[in-house]
Protein backbone atom coordinates (compact mmCIF):
# COMPACT_ATOMS: atom_id res chain seq x y z
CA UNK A 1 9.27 25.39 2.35
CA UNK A 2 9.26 23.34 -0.90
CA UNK A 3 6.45 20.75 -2.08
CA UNK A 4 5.09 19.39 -4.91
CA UNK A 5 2.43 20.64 -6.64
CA UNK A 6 0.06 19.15 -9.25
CA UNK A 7 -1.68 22.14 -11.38
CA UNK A 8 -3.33 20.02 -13.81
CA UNK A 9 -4.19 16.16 -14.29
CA UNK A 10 -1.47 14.10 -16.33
CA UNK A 11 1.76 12.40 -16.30
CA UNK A 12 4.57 12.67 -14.10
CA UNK A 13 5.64 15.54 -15.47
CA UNK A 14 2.84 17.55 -13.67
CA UNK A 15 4.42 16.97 -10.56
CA UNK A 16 5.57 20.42 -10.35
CA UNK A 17 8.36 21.31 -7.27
CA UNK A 18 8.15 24.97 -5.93
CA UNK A 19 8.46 27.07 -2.80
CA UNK A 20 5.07 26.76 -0.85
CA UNK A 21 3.81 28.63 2.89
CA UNK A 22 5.61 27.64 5.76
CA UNK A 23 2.10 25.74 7.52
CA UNK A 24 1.17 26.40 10.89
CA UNK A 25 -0.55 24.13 13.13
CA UNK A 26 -4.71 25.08 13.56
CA UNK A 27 -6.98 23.24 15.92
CA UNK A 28 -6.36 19.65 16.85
CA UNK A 29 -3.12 19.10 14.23
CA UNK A 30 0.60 19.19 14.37
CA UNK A 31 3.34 20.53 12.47
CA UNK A 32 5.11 17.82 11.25
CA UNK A 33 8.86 18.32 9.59
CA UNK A 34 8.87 15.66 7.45
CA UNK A 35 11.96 13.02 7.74
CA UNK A 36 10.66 10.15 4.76
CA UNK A 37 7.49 10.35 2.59
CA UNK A 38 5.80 7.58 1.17
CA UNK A 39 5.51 6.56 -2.31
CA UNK A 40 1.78 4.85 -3.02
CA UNK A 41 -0.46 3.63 -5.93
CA UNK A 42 -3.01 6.00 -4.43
CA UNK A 43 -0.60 9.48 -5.33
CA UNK A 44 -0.89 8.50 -9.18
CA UNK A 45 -4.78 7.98 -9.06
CA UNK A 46 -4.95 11.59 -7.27
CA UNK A 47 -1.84 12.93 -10.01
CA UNK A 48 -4.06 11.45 -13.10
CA UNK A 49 -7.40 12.61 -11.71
CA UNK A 50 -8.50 9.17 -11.64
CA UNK A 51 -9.62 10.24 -8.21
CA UNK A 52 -10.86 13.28 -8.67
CA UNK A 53 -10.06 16.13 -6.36
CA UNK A 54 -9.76 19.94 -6.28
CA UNK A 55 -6.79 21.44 -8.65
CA UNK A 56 -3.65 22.47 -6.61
CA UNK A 57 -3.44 19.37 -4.94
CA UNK A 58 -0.07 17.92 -3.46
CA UNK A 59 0.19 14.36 -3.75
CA UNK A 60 1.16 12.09 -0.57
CA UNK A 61 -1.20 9.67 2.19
CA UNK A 62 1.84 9.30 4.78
CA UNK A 63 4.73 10.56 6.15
CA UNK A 64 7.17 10.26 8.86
CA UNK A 65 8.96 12.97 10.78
CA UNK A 66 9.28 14.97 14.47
CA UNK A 67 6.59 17.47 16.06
CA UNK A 68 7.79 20.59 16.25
CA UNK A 69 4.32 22.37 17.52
CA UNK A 70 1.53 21.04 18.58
CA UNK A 71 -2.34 23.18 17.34
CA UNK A 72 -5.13 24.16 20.12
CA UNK A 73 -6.38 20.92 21.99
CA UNK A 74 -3.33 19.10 21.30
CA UNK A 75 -2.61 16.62 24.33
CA UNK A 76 -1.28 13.52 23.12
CA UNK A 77 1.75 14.56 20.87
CA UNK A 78 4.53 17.85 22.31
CA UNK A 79 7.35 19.17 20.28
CA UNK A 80 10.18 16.30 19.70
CA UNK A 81 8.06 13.45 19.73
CA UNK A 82 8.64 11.11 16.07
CA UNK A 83 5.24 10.30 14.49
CA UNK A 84 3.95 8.53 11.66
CA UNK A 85 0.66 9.52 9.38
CA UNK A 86 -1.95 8.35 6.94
CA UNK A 87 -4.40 11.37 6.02
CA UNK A 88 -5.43 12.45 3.06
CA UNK A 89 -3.37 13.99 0.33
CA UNK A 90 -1.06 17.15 0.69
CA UNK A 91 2.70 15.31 2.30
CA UNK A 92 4.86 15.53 -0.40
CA UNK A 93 6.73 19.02 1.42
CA UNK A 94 8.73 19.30 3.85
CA UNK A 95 6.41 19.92 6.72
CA UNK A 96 2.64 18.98 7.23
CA UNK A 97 0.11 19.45 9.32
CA UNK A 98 -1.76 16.72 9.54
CA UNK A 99 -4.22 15.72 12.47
CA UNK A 100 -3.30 15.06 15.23
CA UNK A 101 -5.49 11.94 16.13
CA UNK A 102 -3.89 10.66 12.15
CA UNK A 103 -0.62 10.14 13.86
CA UNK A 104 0.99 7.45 15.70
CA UNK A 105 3.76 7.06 17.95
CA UNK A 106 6.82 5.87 16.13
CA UNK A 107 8.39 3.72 18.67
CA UNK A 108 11.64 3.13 20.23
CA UNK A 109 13.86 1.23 18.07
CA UNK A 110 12.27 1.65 14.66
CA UNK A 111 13.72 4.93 12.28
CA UNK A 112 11.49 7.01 10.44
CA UNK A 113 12.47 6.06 7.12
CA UNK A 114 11.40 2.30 8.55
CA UNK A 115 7.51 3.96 9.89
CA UNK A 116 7.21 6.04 6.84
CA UNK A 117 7.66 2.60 4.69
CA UNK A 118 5.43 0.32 6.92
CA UNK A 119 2.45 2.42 7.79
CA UNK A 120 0.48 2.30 5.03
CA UNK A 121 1.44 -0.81 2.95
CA UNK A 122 1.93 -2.72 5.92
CA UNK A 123 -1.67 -1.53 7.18
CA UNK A 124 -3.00 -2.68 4.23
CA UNK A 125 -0.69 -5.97 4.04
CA UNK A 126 -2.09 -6.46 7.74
CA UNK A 127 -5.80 -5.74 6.97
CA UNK A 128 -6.41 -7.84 3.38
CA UNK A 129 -5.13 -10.87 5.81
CA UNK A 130 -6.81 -10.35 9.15
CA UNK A 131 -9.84 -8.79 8.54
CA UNK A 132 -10.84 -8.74 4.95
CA UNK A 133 -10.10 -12.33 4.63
CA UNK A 134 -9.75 -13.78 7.57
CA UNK A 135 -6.80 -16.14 6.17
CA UNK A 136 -6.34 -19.82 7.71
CA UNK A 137 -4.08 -22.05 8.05
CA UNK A 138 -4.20 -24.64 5.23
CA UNK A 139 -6.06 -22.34 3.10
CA UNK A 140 -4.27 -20.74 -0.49
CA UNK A 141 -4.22 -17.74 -1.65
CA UNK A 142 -3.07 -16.36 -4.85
CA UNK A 143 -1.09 -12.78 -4.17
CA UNK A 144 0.17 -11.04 -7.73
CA UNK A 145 2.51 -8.21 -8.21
CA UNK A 146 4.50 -10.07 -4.89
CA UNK A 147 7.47 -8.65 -4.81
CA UNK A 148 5.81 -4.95 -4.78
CA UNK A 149 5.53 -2.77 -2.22
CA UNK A 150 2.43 -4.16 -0.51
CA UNK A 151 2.81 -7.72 -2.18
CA UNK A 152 6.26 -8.25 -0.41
CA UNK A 153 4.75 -7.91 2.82
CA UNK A 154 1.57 -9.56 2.41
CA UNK A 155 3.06 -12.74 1.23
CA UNK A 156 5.00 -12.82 4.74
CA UNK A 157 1.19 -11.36 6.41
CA UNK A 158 -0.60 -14.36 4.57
CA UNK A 159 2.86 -16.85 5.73
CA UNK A 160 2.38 -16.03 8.94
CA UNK A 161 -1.48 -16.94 8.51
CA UNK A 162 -0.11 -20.90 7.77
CA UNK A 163 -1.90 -20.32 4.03
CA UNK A 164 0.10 -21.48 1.13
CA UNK A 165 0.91 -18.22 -1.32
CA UNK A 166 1.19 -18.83 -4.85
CA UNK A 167 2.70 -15.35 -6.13
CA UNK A 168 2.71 -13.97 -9.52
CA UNK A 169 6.03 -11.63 -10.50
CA UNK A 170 7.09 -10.80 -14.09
CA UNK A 171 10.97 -11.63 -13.74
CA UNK A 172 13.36 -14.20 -12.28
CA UNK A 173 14.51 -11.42 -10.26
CA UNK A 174 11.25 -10.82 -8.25
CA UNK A 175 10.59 -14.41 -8.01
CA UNK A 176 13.84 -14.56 -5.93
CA UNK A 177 12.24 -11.66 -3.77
CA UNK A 178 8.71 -13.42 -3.72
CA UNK A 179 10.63 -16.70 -2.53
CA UNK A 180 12.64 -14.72 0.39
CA UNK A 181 8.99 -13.50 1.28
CA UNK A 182 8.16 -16.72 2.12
CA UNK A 183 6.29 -17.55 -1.40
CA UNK A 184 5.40 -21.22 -2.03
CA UNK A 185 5.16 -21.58 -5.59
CA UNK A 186 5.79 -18.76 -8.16
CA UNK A 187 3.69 -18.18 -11.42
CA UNK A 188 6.09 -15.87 -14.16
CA UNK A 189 3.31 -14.37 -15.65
CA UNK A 190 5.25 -13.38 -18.42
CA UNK A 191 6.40 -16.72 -19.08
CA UNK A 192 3.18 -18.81 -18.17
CA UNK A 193 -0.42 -18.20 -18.11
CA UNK A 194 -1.29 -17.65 -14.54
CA UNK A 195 -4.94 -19.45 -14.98
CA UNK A 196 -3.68 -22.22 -16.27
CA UNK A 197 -0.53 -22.78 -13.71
CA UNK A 198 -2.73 -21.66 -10.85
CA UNK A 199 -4.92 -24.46 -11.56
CA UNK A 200 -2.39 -27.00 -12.03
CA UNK A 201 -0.66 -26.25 -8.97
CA UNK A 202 -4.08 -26.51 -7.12
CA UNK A 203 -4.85 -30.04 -9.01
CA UNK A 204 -7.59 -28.18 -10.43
CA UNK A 205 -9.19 -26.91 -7.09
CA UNK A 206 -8.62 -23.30 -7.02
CA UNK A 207 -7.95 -21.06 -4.53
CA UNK A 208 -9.72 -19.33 -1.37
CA UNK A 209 -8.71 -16.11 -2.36
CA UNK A 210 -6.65 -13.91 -4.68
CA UNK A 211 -5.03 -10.60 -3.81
CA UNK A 212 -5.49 -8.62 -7.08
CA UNK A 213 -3.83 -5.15 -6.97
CA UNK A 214 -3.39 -5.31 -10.85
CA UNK A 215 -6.74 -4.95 -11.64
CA UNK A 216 -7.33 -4.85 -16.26
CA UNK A 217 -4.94 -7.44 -16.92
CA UNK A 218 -5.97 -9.73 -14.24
CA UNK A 219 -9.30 -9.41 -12.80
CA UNK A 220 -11.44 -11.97 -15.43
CA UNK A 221 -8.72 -14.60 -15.17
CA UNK A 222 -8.23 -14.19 -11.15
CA UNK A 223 -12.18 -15.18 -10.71
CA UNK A 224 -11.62 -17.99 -12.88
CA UNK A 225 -8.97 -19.47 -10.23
CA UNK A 226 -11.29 -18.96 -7.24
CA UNK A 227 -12.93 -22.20 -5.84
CA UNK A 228 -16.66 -22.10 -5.15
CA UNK A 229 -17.41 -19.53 -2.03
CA UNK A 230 -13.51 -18.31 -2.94
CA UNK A 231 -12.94 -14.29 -2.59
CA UNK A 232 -11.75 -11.93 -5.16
CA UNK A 233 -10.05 -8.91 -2.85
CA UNK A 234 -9.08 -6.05 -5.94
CA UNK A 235 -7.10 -3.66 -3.86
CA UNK A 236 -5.20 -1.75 -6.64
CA UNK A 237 -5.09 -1.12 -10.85
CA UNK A 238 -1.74 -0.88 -11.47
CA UNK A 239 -2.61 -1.70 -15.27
CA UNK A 240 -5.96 -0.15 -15.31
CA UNK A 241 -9.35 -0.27 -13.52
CA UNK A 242 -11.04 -3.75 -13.85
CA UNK A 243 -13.31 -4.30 -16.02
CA UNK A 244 -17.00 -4.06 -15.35
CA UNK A 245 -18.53 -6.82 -13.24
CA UNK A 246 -22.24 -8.86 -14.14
CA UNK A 247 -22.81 -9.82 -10.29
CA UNK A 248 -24.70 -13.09 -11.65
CA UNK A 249 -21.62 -14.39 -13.11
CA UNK A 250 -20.44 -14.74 -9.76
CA UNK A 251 -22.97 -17.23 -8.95
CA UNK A 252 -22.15 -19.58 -12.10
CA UNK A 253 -18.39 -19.29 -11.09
CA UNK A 254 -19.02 -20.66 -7.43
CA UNK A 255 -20.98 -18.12 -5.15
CA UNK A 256 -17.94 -16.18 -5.28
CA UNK A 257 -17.62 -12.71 -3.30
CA UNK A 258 -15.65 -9.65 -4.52
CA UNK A 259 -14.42 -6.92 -2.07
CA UNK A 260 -12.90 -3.47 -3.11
CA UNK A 261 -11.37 -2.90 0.37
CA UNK A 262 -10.01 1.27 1.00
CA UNK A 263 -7.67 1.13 4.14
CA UNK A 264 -9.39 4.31 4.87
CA UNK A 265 -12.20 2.76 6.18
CA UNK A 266 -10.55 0.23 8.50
CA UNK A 267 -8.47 2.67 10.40
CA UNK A 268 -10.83 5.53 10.17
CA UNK A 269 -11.56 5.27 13.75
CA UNK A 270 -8.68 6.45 16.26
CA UNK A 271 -8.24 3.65 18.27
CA UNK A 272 -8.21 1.22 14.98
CA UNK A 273 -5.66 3.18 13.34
CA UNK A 274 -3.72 3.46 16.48
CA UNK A 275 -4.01 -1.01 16.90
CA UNK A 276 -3.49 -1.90 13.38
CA UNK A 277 -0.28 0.39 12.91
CA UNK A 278 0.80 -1.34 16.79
CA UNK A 279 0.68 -4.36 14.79
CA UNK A 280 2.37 -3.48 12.39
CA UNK A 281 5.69 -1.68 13.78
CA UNK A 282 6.12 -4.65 16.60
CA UNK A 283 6.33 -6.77 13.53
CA UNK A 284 8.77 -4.64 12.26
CA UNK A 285 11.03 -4.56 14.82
CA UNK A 286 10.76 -8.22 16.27
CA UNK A 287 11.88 -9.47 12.90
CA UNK A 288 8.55 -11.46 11.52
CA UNK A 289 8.17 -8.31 8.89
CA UNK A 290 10.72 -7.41 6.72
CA UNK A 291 11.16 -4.46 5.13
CA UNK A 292 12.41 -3.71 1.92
CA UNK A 293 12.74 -0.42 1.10
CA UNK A 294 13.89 -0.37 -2.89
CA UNK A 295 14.64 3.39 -3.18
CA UNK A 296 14.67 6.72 -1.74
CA UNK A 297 14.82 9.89 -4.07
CA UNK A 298 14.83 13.67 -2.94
CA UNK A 299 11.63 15.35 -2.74
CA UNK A 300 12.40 17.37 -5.70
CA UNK A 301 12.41 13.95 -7.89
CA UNK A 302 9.14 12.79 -6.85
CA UNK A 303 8.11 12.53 -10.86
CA UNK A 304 10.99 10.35 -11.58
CA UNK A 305 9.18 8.12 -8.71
CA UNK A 306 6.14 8.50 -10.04
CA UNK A 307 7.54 7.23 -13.55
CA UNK A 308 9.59 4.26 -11.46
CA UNK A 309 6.36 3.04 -9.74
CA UNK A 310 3.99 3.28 -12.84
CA UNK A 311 6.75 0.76 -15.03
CA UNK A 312 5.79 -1.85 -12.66
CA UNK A 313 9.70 -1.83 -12.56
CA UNK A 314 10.53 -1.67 -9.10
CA UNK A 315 10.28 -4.10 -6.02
CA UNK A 316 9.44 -2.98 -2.27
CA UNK A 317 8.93 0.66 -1.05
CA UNK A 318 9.81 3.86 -2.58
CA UNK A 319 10.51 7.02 -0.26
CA UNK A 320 11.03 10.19 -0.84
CA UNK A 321 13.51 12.63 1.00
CA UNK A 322 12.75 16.20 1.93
């Protein structure tokens, strides 16, 4: 079996590719032979050491693929059923054994290249908008990196909602792909100082909340766009972990909260995971969520992903292919 190994903290070169033990199934788990693998922010945290965890790790939260055995106590799942799962690291390889109550059913209709590109970002997409925020119709929101992975489909989550989206993308290019999303006004942040233009689109209001998956670059400014009782959500640090927070500035700002949400914790329990990811695929395949999946690369490239996703250079969902 090959997967990718990381031996030491670092760049993308230290995702390694070798031969690895063909897994077997123990106690409550499935062998999984993996079909698409899912590219997320989370894999270069755990690849850096930013999120520190025991040396060999493999990289990779979800996955796609078919059962082909089932471990002791296994009732729910047999051999030639298609699942998706979120777990912990260790799916970048051609077959995993995850849990079997961290799977769900992929269903009719919907390919596994499709589940292994929803589950997680759409999760989270589904989550910041329902339940972290419960967003409202008439209410705004200010989403950057939009035309990523995750901002893509949580423009069309917070659309969906009835809030107006102001999204922040770096070229012309992902503004068209922010505007498909359903994106009511676009900030170029590379043209325009997002502050300032946020404001002047609001008439000087602010906004209820601001998706912030950015984190360094953006954080400070993104509080200063918030109107009073207005919600910072930082979800990501694409350029860098935000900078340290005096909780009585929120007070001077507006009684402002700020939420570090994990999707971890709002799926942890079975029947959660099981209605969030529901929500997810039937949006999928009735059409109000739509995918873009920017690139796939064999499992052996999985650094030249890594180095892809880290320039901030690509738009939608990266997969990679055992």
């Amino acid at each position: 079996m090959k997967w990718i190994r990381v031996h030491e903290f670092g760049g993308p070169e230290k995702l390694s590719y070798e031969d690895g033990p063909q897994p077997q199934p123990g106690p409550g788990q499935v062998l999984v032979k993996n079909a698409a693998i899912g590219v997320n922010y989370i894999d270069t945290y755990h690849r850096t050491g930013w999120y520190k965890l025991p040396l060999p790790l493999t990289p990779g939260v979800e996955a796609a693929g078919t059962v082909e055995a089932v471990g002791e106590g296994v009732t729910e799942f047999k051999p030639g059923d298609r699942v998706a799962f979120f777990t912990g690291p260790g799916h970048y390889s051609e077959y995993s054994t995850p849990p079997a109550d961290r799977c769900v059913p992929i269903p009719a209709g919907l390919d596994e290249r499709s589940a292994a590109a929803a589950l997680v970002q759409g999760m989270t997409a589904y989550v910041l908008t329902k339940e972290t925020f419960h967003l409202q119709p008439g209410q705004v929101a200010l989403v950057h990196a939009a035309a990523g992975g995750v901002g893509l489909l949580l423009t069309q989550m917070a659309k969906e909602c009835g809030a107006r989206v102001i999204a922040t993308v770096s070229t012309e290019a992902k503004a068209a792909l922010a505007r498909q999303a359903g994106a009511d006004d676009i900030i170029l942040y590379t043209q325009a100082d997002f502050e300032a233009e946020t404001r002047r689109l609001t008439d000087g209001h602010g906004v209820h909340i601001v998706y912030d998956a950015v984190g360094k670059t953006t954080f400070e400014k993104g509080l200063n766009v918030l109107r009073p009782r207005g919600m910072m959500v930082l979800y990501g640090a694409a350029s860098g972990p935000a900078p340290l927070l005096d909780p009585n500035a929120l007070g001077g700002k507006g009684s402002l909260y700020v939420t570090r949400p994990s999707i971890f914790h709002y799926v942890a329990a079975r029947d959660a995971l099981r209605a969030i990811a529901g929500q997810v695929f039937d949006r999928v395949l009735d059409g109000r969520l739509r995918l873009r999946i920017e690139r796939t690369y064999p499992l052996a490239e999985a650094a030249q992903a890594h180095r892809d996703l880290e320039g901030r250079a690509t738009t939608g969902k990266l997969l990679l292919i055992p």
